[in-house]
C-alpha atoms as a PDB file:
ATOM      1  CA  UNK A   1     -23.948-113.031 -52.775  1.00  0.00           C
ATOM      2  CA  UNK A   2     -22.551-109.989 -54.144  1.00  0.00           C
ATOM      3  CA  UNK A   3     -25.777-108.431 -54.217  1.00  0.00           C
ATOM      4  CA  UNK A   4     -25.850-108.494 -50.900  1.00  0.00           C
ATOM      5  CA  UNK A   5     -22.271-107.707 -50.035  1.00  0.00           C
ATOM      6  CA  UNK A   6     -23.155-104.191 -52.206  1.00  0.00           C
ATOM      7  CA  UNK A   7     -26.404-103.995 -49.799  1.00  0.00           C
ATOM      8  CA  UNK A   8     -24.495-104.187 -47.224  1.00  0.00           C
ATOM      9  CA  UNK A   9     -21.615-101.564 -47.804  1.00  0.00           C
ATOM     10  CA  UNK A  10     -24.546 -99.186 -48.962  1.00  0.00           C
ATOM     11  CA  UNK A  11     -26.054 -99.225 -45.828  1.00  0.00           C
ATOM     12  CA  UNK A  12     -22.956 -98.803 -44.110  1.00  0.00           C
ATOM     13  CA  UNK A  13     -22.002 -95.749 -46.435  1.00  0.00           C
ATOM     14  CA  UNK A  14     -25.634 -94.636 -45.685  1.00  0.00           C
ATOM     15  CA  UNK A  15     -25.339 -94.971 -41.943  1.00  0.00           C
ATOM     16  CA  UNK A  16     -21.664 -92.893 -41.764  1.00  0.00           C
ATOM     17  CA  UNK A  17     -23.371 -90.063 -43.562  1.00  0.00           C
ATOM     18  CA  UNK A  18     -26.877 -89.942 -41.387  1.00  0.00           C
ATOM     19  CA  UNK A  19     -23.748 -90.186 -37.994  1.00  0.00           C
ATOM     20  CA  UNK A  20     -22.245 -87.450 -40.008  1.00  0.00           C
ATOM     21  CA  UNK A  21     -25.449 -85.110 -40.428  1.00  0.00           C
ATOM     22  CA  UNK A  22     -26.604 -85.717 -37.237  1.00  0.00           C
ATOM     23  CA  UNK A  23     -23.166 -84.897 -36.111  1.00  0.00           C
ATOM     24  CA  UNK A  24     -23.257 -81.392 -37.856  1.00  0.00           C
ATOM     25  CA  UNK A  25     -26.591 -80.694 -36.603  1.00  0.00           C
ATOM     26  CA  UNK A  26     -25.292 -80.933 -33.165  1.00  0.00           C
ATOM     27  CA  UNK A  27     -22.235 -78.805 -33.403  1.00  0.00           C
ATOM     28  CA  UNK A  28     -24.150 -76.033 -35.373  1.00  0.00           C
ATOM     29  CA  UNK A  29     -27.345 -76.837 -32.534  1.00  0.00           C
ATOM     30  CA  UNK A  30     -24.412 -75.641 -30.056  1.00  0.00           C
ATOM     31  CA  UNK A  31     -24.947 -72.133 -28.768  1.00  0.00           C
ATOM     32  CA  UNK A  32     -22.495 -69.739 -29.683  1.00  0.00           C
ATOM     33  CA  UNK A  33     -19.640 -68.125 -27.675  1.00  0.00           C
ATOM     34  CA  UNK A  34     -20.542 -64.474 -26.924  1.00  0.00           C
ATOM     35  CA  UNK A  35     -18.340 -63.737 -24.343  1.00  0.00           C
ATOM     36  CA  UNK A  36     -15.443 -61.089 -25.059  1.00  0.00           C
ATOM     37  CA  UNK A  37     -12.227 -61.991 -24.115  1.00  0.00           C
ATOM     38  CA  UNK A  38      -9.860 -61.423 -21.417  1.00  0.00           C
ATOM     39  CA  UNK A  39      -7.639 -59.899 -23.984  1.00  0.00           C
ATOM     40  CA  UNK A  40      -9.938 -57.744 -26.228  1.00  0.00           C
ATOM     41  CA  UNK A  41     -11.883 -54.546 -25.781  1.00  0.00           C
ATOM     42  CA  UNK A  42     -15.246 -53.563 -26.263  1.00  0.00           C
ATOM     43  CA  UNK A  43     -15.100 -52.358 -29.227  1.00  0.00           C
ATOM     44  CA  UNK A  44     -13.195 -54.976 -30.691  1.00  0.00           C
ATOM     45  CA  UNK A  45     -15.655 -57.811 -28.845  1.00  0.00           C
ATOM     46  CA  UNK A  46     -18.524 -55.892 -30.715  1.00  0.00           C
ATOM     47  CA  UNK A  47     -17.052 -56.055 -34.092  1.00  0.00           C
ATOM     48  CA  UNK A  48     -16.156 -59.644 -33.805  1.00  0.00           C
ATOM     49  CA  UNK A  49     -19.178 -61.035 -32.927  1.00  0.00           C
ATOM     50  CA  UNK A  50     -19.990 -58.531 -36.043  1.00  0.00           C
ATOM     51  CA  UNK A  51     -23.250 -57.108 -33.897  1.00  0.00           C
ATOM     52  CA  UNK A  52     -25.436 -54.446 -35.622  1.00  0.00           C
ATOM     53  CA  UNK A  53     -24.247 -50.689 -35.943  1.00  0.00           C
ATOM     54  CA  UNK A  54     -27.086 -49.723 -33.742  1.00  0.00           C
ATOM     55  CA  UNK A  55     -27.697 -52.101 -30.836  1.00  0.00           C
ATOM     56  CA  UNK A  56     -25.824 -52.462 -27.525  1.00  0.00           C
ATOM     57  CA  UNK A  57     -23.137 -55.434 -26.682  1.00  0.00           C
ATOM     58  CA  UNK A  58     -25.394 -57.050 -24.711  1.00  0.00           C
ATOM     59  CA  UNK A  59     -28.729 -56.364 -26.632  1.00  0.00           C
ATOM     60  CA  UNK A  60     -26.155 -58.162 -29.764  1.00  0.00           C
ATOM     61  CA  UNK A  61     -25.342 -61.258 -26.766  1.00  0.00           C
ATOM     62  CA  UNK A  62     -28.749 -62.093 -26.186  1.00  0.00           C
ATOM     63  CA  UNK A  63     -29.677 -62.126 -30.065  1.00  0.00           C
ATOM     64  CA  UNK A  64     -27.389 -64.663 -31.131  1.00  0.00           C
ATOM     65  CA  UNK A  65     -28.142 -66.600 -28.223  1.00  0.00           C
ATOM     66  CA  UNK A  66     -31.851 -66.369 -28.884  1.00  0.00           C
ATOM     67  CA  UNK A  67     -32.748 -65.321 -25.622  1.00  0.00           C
ATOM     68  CA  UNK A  68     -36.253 -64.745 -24.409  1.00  0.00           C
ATOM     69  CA  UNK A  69     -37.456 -60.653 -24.618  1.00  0.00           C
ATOM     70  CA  UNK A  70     -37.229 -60.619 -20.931  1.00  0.00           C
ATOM     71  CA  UNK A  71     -34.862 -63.129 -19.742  1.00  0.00           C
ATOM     72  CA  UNK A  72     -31.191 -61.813 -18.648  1.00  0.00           C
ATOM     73  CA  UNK A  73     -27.811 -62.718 -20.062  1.00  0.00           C
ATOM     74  CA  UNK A  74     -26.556 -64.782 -17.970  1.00  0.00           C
ATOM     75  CA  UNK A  75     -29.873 -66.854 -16.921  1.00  0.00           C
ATOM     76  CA  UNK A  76     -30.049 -66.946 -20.876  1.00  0.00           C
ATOM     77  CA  UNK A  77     -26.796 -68.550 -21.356  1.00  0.00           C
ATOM     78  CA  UNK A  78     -27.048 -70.733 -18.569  1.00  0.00           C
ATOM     79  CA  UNK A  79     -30.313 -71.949 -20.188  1.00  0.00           C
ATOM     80  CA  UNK A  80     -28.591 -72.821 -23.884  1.00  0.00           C
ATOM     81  CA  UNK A  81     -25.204 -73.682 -22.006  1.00  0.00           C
ATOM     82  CA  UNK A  82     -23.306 -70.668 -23.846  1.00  0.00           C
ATOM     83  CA  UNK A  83     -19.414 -71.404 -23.808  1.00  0.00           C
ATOM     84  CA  UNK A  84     -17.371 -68.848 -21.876  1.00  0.00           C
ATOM     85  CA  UNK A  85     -13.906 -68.250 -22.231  1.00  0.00           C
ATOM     86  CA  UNK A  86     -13.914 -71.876 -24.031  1.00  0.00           C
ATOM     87  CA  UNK A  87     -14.446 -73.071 -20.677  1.00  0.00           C
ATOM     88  CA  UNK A  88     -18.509 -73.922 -20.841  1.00  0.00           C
ATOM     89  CA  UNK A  89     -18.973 -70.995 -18.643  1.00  0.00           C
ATOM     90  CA  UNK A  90     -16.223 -71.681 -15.753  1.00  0.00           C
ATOM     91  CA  UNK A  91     -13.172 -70.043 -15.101  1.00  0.00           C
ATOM     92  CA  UNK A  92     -10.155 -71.732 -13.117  1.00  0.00           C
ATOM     93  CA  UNK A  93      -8.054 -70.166 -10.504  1.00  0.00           C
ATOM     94  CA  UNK A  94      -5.336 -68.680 -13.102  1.00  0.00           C
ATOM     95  CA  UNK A  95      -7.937 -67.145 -15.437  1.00  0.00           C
ATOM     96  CA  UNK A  96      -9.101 -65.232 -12.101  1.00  0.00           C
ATOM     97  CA  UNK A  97      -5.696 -64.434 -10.740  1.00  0.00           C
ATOM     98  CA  UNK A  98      -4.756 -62.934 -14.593  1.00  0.00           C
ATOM     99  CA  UNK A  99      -8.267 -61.059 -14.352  1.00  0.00           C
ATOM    100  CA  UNK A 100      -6.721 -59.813 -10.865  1.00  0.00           C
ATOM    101  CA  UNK A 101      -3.516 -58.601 -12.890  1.00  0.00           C
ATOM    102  CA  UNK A 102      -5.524 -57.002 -15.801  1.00  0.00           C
ATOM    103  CA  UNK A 103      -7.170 -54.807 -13.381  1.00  0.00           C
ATOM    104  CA  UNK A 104      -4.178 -53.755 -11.144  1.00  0.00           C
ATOM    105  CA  UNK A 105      -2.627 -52.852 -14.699  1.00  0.00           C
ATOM    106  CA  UNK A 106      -5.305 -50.800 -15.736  1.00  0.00           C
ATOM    107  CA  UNK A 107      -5.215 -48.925 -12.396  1.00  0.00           C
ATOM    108  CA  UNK A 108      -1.894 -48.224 -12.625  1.00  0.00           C
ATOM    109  CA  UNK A 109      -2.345 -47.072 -16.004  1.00  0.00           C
ATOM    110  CA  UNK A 110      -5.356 -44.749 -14.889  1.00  0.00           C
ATOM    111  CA  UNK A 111      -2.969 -43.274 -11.772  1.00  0.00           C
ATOM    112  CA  UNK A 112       0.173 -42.775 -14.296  1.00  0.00           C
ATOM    113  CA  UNK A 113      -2.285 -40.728 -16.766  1.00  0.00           C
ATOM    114  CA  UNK A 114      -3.753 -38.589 -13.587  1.00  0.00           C
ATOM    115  CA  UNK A 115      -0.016 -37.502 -12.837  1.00  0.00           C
ATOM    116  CA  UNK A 116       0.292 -36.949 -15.907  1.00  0.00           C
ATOM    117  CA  UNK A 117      -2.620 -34.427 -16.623  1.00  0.00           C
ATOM    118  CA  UNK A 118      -2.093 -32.991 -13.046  1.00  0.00           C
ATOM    119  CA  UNK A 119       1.671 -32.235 -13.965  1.00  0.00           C
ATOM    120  CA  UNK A 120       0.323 -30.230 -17.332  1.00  0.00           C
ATOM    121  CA  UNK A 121      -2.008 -28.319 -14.735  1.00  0.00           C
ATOM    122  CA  UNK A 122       0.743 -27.197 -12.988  1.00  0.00           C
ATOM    123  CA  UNK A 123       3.053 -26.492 -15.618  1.00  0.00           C
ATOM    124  CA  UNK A 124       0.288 -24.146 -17.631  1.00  0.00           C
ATOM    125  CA  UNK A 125      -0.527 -22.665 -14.541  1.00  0.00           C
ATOM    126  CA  UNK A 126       3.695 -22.043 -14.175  1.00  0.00           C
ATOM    127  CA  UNK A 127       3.230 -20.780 -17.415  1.00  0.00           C
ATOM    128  CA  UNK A 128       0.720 -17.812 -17.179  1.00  0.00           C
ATOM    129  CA  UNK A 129       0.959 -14.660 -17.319  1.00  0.00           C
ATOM    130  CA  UNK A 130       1.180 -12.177 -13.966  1.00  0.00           C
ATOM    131  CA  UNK A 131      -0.912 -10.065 -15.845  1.00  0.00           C
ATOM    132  CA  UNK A 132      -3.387 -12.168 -17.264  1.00  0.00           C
ATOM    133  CA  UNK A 133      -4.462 -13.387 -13.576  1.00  0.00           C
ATOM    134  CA  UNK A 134      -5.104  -9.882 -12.457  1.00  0.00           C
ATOM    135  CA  UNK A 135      -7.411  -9.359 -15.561  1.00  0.00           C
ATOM    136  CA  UNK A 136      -8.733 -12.425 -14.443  1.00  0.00           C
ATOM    137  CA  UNK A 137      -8.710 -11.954 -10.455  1.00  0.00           C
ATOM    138  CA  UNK A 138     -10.259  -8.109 -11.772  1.00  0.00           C
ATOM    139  CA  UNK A 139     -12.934  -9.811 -14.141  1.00  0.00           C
ATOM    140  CA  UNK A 140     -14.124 -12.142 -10.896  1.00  0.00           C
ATOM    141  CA  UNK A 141     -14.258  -9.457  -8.647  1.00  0.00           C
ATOM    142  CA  UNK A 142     -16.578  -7.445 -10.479  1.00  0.00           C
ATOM    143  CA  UNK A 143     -18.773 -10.650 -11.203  1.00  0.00           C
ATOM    144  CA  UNK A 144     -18.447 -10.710  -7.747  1.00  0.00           C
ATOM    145  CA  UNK A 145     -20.102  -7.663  -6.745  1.00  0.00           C
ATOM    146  CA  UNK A 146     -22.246  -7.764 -10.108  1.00  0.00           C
ATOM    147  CA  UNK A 147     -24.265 -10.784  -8.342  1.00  0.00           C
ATOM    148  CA  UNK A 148     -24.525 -12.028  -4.676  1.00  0.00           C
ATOM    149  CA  UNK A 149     -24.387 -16.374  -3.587  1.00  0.00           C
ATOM    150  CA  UNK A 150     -28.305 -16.159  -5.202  1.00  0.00           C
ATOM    151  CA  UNK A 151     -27.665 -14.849  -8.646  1.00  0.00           C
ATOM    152  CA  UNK A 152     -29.269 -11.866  -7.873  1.00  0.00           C
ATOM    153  CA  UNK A 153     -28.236  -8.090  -8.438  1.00  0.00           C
ATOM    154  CA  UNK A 154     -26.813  -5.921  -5.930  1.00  0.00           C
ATOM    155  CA  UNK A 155     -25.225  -2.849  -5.159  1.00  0.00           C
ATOM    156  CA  UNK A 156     -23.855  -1.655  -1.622  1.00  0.00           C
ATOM    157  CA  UNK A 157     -23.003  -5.644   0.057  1.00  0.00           C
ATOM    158  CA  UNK A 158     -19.711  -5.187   1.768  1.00  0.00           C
ATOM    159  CA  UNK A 159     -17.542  -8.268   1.522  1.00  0.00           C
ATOM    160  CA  UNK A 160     -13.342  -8.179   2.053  1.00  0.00           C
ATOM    161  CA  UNK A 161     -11.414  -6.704   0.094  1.00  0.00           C
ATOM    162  CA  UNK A 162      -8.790  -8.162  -2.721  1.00  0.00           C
ATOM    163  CA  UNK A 163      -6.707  -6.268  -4.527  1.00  0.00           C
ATOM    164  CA  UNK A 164      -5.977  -7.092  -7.484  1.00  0.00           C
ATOM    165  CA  UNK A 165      -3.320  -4.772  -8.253  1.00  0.00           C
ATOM    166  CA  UNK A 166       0.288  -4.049  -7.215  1.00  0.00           C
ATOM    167  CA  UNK A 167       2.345  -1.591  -7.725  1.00  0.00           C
ATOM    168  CA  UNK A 168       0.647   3.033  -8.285  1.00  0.00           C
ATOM    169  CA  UNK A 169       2.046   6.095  -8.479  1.00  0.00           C
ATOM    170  CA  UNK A 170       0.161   9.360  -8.935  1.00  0.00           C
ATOM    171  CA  UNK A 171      -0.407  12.977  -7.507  1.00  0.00           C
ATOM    172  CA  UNK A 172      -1.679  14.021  -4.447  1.00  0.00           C
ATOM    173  CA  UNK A 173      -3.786  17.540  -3.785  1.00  0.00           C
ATOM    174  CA  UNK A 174      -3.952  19.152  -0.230  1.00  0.00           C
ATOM    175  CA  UNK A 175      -1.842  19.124   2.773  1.00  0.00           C
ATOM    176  CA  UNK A 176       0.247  17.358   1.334  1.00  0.00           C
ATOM    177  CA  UNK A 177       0.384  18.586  -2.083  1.00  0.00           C
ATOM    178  CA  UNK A 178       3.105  16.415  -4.483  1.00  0.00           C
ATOM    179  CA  UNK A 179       4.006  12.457  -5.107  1.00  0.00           C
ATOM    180  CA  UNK A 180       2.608   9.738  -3.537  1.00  0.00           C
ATOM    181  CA  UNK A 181       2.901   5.856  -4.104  1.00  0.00           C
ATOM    182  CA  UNK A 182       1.175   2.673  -3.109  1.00  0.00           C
ATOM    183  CA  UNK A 183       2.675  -1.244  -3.090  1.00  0.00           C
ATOM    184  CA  UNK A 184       0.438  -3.854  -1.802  1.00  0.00           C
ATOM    185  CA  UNK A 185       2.101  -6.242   0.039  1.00  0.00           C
ATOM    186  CA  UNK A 186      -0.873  -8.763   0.320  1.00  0.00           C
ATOM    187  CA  UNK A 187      -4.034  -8.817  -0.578  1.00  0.00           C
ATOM    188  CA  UNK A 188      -5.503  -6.084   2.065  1.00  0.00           C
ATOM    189  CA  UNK A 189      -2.092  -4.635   3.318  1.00  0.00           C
ATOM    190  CA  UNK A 190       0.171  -1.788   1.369  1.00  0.00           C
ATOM    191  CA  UNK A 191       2.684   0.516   1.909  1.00  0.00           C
ATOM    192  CA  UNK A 192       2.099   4.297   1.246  1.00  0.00           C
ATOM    193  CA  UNK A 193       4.575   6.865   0.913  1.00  0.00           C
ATOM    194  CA  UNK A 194       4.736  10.469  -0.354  1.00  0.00           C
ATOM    195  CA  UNK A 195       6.942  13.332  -1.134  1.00  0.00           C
ATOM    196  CA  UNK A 196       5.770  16.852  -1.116  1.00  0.00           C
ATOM    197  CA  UNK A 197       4.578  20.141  -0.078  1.00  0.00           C
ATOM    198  CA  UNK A 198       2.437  22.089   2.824  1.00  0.00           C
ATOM    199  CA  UNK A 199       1.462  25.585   1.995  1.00  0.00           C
ATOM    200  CA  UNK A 200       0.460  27.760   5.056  1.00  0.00           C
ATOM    201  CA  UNK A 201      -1.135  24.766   6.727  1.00  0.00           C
ATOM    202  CA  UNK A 202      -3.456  24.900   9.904  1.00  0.00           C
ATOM    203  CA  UNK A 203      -0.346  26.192  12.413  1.00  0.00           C
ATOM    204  CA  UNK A 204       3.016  26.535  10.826  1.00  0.00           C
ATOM    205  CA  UNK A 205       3.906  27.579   7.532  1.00  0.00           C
ATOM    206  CA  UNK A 206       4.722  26.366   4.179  1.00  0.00           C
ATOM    207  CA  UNK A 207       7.736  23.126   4.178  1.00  0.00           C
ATOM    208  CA  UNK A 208       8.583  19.941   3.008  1.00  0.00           C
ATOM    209  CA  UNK A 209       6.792  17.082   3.663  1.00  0.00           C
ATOM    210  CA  UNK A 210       7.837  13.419   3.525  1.00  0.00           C
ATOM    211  CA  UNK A 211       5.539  10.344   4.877  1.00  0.00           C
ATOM    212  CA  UNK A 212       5.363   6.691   4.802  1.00  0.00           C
ATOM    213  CA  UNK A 213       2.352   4.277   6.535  1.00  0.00           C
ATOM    214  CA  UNK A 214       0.773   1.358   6.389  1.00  0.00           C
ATOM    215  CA  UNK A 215      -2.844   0.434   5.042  1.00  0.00           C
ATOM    216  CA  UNK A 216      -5.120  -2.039   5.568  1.00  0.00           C
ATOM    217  CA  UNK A 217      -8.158  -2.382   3.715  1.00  0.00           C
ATOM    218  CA  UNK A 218     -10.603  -5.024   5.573  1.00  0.00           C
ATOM    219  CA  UNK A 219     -13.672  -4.358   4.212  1.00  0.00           C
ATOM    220  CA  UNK A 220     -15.034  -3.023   0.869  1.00  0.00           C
ATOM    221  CA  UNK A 221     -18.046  -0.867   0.740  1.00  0.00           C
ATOM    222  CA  UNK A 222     -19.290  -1.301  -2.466  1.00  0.00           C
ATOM    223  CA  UNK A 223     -18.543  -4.126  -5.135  1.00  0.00           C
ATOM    224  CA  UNK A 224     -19.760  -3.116  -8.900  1.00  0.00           C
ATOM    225  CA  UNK A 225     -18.540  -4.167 -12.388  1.00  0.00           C
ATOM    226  CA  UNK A 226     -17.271  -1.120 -12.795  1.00  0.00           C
ATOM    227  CA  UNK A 227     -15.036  -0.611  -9.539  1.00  0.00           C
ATOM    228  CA  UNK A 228     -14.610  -1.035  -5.601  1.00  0.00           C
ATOM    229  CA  UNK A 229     -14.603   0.939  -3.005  1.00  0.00           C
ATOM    230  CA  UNK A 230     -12.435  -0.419  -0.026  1.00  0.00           C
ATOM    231  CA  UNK A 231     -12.180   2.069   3.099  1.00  0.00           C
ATOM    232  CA  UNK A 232      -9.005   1.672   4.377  1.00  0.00           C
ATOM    233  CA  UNK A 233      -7.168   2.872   8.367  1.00  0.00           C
ATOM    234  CA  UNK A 234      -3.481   2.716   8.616  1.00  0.00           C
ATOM    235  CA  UNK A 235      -0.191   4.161  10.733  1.00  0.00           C
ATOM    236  CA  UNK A 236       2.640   5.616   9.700  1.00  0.00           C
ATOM    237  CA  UNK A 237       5.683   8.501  10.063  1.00  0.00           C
ATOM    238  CA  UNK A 238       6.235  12.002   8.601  1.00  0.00           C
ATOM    239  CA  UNK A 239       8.700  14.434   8.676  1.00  0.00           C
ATOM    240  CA  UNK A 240       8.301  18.087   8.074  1.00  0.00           C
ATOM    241  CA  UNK A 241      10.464  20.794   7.612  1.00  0.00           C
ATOM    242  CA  UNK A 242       8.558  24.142   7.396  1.00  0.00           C
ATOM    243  CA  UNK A 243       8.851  28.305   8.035  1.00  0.00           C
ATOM    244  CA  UNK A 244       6.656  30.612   9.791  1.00  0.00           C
ATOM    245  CA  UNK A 245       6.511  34.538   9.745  1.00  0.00           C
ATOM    246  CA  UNK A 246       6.490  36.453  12.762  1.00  0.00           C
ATOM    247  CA  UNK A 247       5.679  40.260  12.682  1.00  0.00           C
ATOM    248  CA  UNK A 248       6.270  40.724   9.292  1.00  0.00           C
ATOM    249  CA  UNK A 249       9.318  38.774   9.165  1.00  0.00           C
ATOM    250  CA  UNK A 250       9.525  34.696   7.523  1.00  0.00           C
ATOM    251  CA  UNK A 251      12.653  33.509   7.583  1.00  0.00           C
ATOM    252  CA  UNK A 252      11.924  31.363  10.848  1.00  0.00           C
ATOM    253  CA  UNK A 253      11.919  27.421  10.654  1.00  0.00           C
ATOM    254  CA  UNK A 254      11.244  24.577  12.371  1.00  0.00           C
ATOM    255  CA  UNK A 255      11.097  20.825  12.152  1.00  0.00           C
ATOM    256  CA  UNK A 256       8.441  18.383  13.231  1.00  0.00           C
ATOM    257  CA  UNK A 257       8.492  14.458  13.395  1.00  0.00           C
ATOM    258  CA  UNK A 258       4.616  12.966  13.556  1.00  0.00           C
ATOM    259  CA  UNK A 259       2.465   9.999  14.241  1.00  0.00           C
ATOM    260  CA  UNK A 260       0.103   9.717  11.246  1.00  0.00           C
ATOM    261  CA  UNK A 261      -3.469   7.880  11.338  1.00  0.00           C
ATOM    262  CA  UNK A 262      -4.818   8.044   8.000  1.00  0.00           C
ATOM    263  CA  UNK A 263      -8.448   6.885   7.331  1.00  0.00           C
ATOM    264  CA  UNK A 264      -9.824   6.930   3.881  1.00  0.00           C
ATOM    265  CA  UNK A 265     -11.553   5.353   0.795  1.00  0.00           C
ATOM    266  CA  UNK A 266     -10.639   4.324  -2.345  1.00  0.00           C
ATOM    267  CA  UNK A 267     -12.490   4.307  -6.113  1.00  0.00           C
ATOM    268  CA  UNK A 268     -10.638   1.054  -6.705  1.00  0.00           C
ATOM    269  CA  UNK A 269     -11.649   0.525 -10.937  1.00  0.00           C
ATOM    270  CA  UNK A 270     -11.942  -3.094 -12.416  1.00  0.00           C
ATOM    271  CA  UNK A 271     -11.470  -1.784 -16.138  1.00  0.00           C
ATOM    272  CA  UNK A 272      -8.546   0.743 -15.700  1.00  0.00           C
ATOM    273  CA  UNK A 273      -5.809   0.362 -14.272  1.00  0.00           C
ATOM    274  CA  UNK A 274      -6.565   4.048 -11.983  1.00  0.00           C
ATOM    275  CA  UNK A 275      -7.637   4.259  -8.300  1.00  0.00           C
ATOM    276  CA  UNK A 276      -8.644   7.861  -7.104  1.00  0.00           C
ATOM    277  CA  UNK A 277      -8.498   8.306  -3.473  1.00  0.00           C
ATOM    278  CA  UNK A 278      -9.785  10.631  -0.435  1.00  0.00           C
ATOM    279  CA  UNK A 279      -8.269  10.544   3.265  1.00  0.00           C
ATOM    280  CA  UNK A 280      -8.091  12.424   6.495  1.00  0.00           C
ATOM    281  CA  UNK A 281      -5.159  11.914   8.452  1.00  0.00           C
ATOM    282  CA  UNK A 282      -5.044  12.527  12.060  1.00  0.00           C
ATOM    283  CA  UNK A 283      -0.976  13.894  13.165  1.00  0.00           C
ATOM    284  CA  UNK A 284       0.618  14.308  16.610  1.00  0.00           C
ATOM    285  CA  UNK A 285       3.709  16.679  16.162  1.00  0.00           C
ATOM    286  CA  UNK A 286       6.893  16.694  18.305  1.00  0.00           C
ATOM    287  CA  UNK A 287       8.307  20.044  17.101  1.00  0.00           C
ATOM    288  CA  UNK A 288      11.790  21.638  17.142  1.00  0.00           C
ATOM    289  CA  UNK A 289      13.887  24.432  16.322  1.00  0.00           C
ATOM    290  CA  UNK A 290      13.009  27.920  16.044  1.00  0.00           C
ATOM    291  CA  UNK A 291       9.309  27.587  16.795  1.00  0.00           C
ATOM    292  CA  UNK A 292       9.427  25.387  20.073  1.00  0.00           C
ATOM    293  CA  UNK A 293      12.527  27.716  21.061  1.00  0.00           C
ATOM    294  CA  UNK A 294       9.740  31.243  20.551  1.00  0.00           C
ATOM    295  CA  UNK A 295       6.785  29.356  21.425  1.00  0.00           C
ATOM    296  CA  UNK A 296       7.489  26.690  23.695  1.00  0.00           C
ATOM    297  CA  UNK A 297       5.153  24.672  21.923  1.00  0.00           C
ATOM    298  CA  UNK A 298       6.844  20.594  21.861  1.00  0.00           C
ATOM    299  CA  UNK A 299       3.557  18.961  20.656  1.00  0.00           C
ATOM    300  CA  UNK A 300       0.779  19.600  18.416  1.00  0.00           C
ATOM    301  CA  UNK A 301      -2.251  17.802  17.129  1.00  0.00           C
ATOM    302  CA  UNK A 302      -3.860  18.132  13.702  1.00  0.00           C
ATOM    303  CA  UNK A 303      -5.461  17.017  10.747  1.00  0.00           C
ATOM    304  CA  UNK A 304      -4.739  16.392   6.975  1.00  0.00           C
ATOM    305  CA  UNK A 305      -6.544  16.055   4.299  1.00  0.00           C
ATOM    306  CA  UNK A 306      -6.304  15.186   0.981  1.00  0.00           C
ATOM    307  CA  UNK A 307      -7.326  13.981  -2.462  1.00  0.00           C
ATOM    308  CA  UNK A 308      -5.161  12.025  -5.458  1.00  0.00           C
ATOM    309  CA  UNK A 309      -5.364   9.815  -8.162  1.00  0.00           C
ATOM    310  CA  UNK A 310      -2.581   6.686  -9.400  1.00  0.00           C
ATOM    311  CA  UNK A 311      -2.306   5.075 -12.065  1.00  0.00           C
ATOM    312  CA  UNK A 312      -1.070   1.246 -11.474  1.00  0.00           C
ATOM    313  CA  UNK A 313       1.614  -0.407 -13.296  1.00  0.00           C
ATOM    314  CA  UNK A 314       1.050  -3.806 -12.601  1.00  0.00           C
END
């Protein structure tokens, strides 16, 4: 009798430890969960399920699921019945709608860091210096006429003109003879003026000279590293107060007030701040004083010409 009362309770202690074996096999038979959560990154989804150094996330899924060489993730955890989420691979209506939120955050995110980096933009571009964008505007231009929309070298393609400087003053040879000065007021307009001299020009006789036009520079004729050459046409007012001699005698005077049309080039250089010009400059006179009162002569035409070089402050 107690014999087999001891059978007895050994096979039952027997049979709870084969239920708990076989119980053990089946949980560690289970397939493993190898899907990153909702709340993790990448990176920290890769170092949990501690995958190798050197292979991809999902190349590290699909090994400790045991998948098939060729078979794809999600047919391979469908086949083992790989637990997603702890939800054996479904996902209820409030795991989607929080999915919904994650993403809106992380857009919102994304948009607040574009402001941000387009704000900096701005700012450093606030921040630079007048000069250093004409040294840059002057290094373009040359690359510009260095090489054409091909990449190729050439010399002599006329394109507009951009000026990349502001404000020149400098001396100016011929009729007139004395100061001149040049402000661009956009990138193919300026204003020229000049003070100065005429000595014993083409009809009256020496004076003072003063003039003021404007320039505009549409095309340039030849873009180099080294400089352009813009040819420029403009209109503009002088004044001139001169004397004449008359049979020996040269204390006569007279005044005239002209419309000027000057037409010219410019050496325009990229790596100096220098520009040396050449013009002709149609005038139509009204005259007065002494020489319309001897002559009778109220309007003249003529022609100027002239040669000078500026240097350019900014």
């Amino acid at each position: 009798m107690v014999k087999s009362r001891r059978f007895q309770i050994s096979l039952a202690t027997a049979s709870g430890v084969c239920v708990l074996v076989a119980w053990s096999a089946l949980a560690l038979a289970q397939a493993p969960n190898v899907e990153c959560r909702k709340t993790e990154t990448q990176p920290e989804c890769f170092a949990r399920l501690k995958c190798k150094p050197n292979e991809e996330l999902e190349d590290c899924q699909k090994r400790l699921l045991k998948c098939t060489a060729n078979e794809k993730l999600d047919e391979c955890e469908k086949r083992v019945g790989s637990p997603k989420d702890g939800n054996a691979g479904q996902r209820d209506d409030a795991n989607q709608g929080n999915d919904r939120d994650a993403d809106q955050t992380r857009r919102d995110r994304d948009a607040d860091q574009t402001r941000r980096d387009r704000d900096n933009a701005d700012r450093e571009r606030g921040d630079r210096n007048p000069r250093d964008e004409g040294d840059r505007s002057r290094r373009q231009r040359g690359e510009r006429g260095e090489r054409g929309d091909g990449g190729e070298r050439h010399r002599g393609h006329t394109h507009s003109f951009q000026a990349n400087k502001t404000f020149g003053l400098g001396l100016e040879l011929g009729e007139p003879t004395g100061l001149n000065g040049k402000v661009f007021v956009s990138e193919a307009g300026a204003l020229d003026f000049g003070v100065g001299y005429i000595y014993d020009t083409y009809y009256y006789g020496d004076g003072v000279h003063l003039y003021a036009d404007y320039l505009w520079h549409p095309v340039s004729l030849v873009s180099a590293p080294a400089f352009e050459l813009p040819f420029y046409v403009g209109v503009g007012l002088r004044y001139w107060d001169f004397h004449y001699c008359f049979m020996g005698l040269c204390n006569y005077g007279g005044s005239s007030v002209g419309i000027r049309v000057p037409l010219g080039i410019a050496f325009d250089f990229n790596n100096v701040p220098l520009d040396i010009f050449v013009q002709v400059v149609p005038v139509f006179d009204f005259v007065n004083g002494d020489y319309y009162n001897r002559y009778r002569d109220r309007t003249h035409l003529g022609a100027d010409l002239s040669v000078g070089i500026r240097y350019w402050f900014k």
